[in-house]
C-alpha atoms as a PDB file:
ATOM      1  CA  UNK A   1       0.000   0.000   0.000  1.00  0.00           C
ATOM      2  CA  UNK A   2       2.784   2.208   0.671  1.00  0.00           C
ATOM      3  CA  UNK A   3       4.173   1.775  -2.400  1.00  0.00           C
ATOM      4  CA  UNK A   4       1.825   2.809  -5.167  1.00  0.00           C
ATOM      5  CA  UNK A   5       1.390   6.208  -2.794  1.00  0.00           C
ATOM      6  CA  UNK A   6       5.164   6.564  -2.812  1.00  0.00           C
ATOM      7  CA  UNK A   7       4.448   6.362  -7.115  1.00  0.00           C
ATOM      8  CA  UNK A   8       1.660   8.703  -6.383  1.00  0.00           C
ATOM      9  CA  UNK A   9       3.302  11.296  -4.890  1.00  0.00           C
ATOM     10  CA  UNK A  10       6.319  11.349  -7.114  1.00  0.00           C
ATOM     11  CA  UNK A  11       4.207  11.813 -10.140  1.00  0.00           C
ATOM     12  CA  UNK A  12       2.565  14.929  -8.562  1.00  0.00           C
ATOM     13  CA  UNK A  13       5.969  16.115  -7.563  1.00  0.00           C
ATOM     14  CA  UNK A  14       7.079  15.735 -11.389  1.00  0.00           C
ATOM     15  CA  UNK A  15       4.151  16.913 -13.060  1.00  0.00           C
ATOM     16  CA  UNK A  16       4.687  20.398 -10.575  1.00  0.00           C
ATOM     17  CA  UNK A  17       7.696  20.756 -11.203  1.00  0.00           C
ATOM     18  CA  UNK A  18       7.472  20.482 -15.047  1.00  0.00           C
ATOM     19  CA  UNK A  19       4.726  23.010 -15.073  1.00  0.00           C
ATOM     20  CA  UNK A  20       6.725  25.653 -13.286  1.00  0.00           C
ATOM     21  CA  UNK A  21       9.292  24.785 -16.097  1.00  0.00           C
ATOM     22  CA  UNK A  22       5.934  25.522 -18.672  1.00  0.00           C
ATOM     23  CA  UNK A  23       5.695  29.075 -16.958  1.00  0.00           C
ATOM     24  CA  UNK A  24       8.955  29.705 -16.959  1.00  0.00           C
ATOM     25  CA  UNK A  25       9.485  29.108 -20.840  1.00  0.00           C
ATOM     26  CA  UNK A  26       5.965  31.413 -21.223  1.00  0.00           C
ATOM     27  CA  UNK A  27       7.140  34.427 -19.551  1.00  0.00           C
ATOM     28  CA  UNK A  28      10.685  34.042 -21.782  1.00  0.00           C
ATOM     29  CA  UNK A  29       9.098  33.638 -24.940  1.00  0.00           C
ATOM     30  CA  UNK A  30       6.678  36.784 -24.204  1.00  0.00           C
ATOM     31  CA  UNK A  31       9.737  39.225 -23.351  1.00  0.00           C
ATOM     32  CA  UNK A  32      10.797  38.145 -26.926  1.00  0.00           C
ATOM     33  CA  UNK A  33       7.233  40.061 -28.441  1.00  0.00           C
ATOM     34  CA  UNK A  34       9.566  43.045 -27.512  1.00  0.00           C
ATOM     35  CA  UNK A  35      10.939  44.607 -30.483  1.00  0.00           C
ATOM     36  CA  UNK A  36      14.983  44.369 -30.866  1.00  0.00           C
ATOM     37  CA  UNK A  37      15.426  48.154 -30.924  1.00  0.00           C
ATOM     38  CA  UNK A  38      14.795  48.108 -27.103  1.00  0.00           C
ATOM     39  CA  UNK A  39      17.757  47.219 -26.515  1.00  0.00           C
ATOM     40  CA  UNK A  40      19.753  50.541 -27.385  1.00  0.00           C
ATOM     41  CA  UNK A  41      20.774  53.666 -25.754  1.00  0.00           C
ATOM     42  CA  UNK A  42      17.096  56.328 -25.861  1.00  0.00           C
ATOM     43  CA  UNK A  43      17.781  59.609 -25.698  1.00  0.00           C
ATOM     44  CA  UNK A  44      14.837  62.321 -24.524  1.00  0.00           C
ATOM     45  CA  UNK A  45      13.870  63.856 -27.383  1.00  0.00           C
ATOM     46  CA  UNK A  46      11.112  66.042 -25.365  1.00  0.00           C
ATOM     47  CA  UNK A  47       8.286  66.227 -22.133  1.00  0.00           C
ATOM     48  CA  UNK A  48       4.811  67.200 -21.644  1.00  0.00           C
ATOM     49  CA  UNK A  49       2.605  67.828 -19.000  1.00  0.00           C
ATOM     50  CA  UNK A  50      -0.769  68.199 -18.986  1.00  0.00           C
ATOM     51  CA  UNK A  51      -0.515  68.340 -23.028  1.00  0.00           C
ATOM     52  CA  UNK A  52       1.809  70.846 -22.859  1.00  0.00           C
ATOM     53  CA  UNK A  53       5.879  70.663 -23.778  1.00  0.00           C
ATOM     54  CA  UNK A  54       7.979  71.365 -21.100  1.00  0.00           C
ATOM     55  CA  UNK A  55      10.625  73.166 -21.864  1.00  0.00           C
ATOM     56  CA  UNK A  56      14.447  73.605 -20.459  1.00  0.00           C
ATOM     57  CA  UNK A  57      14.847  69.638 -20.235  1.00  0.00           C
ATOM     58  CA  UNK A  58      18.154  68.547 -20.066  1.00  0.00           C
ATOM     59  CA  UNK A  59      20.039  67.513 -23.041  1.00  0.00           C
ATOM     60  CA  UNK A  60      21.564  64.022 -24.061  1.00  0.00           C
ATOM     61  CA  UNK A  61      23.723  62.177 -22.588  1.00  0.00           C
ATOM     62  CA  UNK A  62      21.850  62.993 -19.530  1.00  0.00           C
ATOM     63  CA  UNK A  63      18.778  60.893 -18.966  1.00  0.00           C
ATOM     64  CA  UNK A  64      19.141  58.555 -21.384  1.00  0.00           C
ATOM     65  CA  UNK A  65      18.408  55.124 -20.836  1.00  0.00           C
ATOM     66  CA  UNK A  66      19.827  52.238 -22.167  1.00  0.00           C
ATOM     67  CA  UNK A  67      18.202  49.021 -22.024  1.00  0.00           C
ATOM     68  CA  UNK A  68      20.020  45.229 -21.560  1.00  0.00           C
ATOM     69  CA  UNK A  69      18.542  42.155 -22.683  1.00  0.00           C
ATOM     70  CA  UNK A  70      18.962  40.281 -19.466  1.00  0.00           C
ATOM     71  CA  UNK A  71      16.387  43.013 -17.663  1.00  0.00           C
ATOM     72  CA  UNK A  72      18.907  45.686 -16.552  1.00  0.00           C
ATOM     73  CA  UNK A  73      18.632  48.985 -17.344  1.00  0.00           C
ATOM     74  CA  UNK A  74      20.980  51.977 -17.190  1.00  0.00           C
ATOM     75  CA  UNK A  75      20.107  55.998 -16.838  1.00  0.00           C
ATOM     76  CA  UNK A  76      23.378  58.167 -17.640  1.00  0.00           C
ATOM     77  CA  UNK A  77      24.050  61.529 -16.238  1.00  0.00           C
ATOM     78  CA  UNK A  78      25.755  64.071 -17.630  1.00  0.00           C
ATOM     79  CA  UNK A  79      29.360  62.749 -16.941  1.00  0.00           C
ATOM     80  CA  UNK A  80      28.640  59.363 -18.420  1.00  0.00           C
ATOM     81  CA  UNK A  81      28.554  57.691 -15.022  1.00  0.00           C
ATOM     82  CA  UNK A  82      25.124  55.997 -14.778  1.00  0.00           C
ATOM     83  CA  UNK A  83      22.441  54.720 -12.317  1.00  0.00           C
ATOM     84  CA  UNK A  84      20.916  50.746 -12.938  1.00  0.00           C
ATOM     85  CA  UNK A  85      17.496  49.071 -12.151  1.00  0.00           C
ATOM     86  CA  UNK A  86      15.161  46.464 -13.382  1.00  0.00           C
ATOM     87  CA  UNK A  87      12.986  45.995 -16.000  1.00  0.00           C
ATOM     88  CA  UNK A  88       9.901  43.868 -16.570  1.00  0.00           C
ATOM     89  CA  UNK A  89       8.034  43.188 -19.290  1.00  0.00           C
ATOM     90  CA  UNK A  90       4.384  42.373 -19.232  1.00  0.00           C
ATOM     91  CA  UNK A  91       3.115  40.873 -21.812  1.00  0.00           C
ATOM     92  CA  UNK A  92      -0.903  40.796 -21.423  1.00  0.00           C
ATOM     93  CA  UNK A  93      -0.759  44.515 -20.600  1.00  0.00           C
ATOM     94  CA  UNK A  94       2.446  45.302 -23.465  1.00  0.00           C
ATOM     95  CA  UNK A  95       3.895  47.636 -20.908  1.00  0.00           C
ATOM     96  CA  UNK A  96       7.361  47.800 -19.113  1.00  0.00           C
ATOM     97  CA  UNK A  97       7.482  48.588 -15.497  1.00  0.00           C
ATOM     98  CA  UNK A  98      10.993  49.875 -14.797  1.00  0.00           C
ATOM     99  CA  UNK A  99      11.684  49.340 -11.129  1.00  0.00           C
ATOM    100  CA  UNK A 100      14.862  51.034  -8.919  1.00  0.00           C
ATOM    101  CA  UNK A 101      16.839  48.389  -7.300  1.00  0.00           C
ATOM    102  CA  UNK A 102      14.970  48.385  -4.443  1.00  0.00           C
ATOM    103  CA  UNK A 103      12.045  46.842  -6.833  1.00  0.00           C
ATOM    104  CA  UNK A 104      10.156  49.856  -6.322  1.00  0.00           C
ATOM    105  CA  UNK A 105       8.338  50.846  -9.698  1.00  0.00           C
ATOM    106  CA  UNK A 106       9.728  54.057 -10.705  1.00  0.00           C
ATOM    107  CA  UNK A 107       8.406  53.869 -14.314  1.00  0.00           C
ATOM    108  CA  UNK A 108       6.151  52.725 -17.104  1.00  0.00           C
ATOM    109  CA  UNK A 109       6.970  52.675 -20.885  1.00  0.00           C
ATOM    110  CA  UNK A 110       3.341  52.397 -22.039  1.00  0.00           C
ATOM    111  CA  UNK A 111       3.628  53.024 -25.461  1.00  0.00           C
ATOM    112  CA  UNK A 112       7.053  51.174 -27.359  1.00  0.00           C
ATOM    113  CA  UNK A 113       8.163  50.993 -31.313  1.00  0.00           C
ATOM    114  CA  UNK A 114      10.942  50.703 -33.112  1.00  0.00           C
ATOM    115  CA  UNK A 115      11.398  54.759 -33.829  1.00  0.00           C
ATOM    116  CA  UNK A 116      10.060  56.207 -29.909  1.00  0.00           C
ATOM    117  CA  UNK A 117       9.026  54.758 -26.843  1.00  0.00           C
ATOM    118  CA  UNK A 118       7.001  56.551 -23.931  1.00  0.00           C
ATOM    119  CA  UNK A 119       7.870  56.812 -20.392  1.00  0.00           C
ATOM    120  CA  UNK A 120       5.757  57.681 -17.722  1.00  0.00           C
ATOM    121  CA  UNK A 121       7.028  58.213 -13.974  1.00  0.00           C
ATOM    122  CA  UNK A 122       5.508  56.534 -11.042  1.00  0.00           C
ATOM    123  CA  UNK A 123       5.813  58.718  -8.048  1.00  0.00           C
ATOM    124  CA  UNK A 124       5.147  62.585  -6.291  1.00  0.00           C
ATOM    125  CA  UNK A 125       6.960  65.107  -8.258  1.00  0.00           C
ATOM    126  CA  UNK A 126       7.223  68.775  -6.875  1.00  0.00           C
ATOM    127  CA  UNK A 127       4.046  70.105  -5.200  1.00  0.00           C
ATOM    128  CA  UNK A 128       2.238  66.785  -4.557  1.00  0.00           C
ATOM    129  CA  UNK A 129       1.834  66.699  -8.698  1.00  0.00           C
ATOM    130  CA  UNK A 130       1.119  63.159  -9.820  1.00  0.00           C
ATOM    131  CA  UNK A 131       4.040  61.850 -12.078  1.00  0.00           C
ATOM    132  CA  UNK A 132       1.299  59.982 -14.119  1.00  0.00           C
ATOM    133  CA  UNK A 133       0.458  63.451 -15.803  1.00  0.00           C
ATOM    134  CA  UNK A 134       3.956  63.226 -17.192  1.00  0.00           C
ATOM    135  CA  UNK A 135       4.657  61.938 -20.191  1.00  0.00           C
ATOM    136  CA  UNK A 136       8.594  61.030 -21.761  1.00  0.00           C
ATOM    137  CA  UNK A 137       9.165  60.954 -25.535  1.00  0.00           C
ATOM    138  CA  UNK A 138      12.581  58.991 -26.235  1.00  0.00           C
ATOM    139  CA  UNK A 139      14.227  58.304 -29.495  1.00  0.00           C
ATOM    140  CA  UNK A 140      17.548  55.711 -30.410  1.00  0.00           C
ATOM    141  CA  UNK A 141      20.262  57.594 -29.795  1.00  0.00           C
ATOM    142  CA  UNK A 142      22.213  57.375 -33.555  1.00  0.00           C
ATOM    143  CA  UNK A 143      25.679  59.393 -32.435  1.00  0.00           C
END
């Protein structure tokens, strides 16, 4: 009797841990729905707020962001030294949450092609104003 449960119990254990292999192929294959020109230094072509530009942004090679296939990301300052974080792809909502090292969510690219992608902050900015009215417009950086 002991026996056949001892079978039992070792095909459950298999068939668990092939599906978590399943999943694990699933959420590989969707980060590969993300187009190759991701993975490039974006420079901040402009910013609006509200639906309206905002002006005196700084200039590249600050705040670009470069992007590394194995879910790193970089933001360069002025002098070329750079901060890193996560990224996540999800692929039922086709956004990437870009999170600080902590894993808190600092950002959302909500909108992604080839040519531009969109950032949105997560956060407070000055005065209590939501972040989410923020918007980010980033194109490849060619130089």
């Amino acid at each position: 009797m002991k026996k056949p449960l001892r079978i039992l119990l070792l095909i459950e254990i298999l068939i668990f841990i092939c599906s978590c292999g399943v999943k694990k192929n699933s959420e590989s294959i969707s980060s590969s729905e993300l187009p190759n020109e991701l993975f490039q230094r974006w420079k901040l072509d402009y910013g609006m707020v509200n639906e309206k530009k905002i002006s005196g942004l700084s200039k590249s090679p600050n705040n670009d962001y470069e992007f590394k296939r194995n879910g790193v990301y970089l933001i360069y300052n002025i002098d070329e030294t750079y901060i890193t974080g996560t990224w996540e792809y999800n692929s039922f909502e086709k956004k990437v949450y870009l999170k600080h090292n902590n894993g808190v969510t600092n950002g959302i690219i909500a909108d992604l092609k080839a040519e531009r992608l969109t950032l949105i902050p997560v956060g407070k900015a000055i005065e209590g104003t939501p972040f989410e009215n923020f918007r980010f417009y980033y194109i490849p950086k060619t130089e």
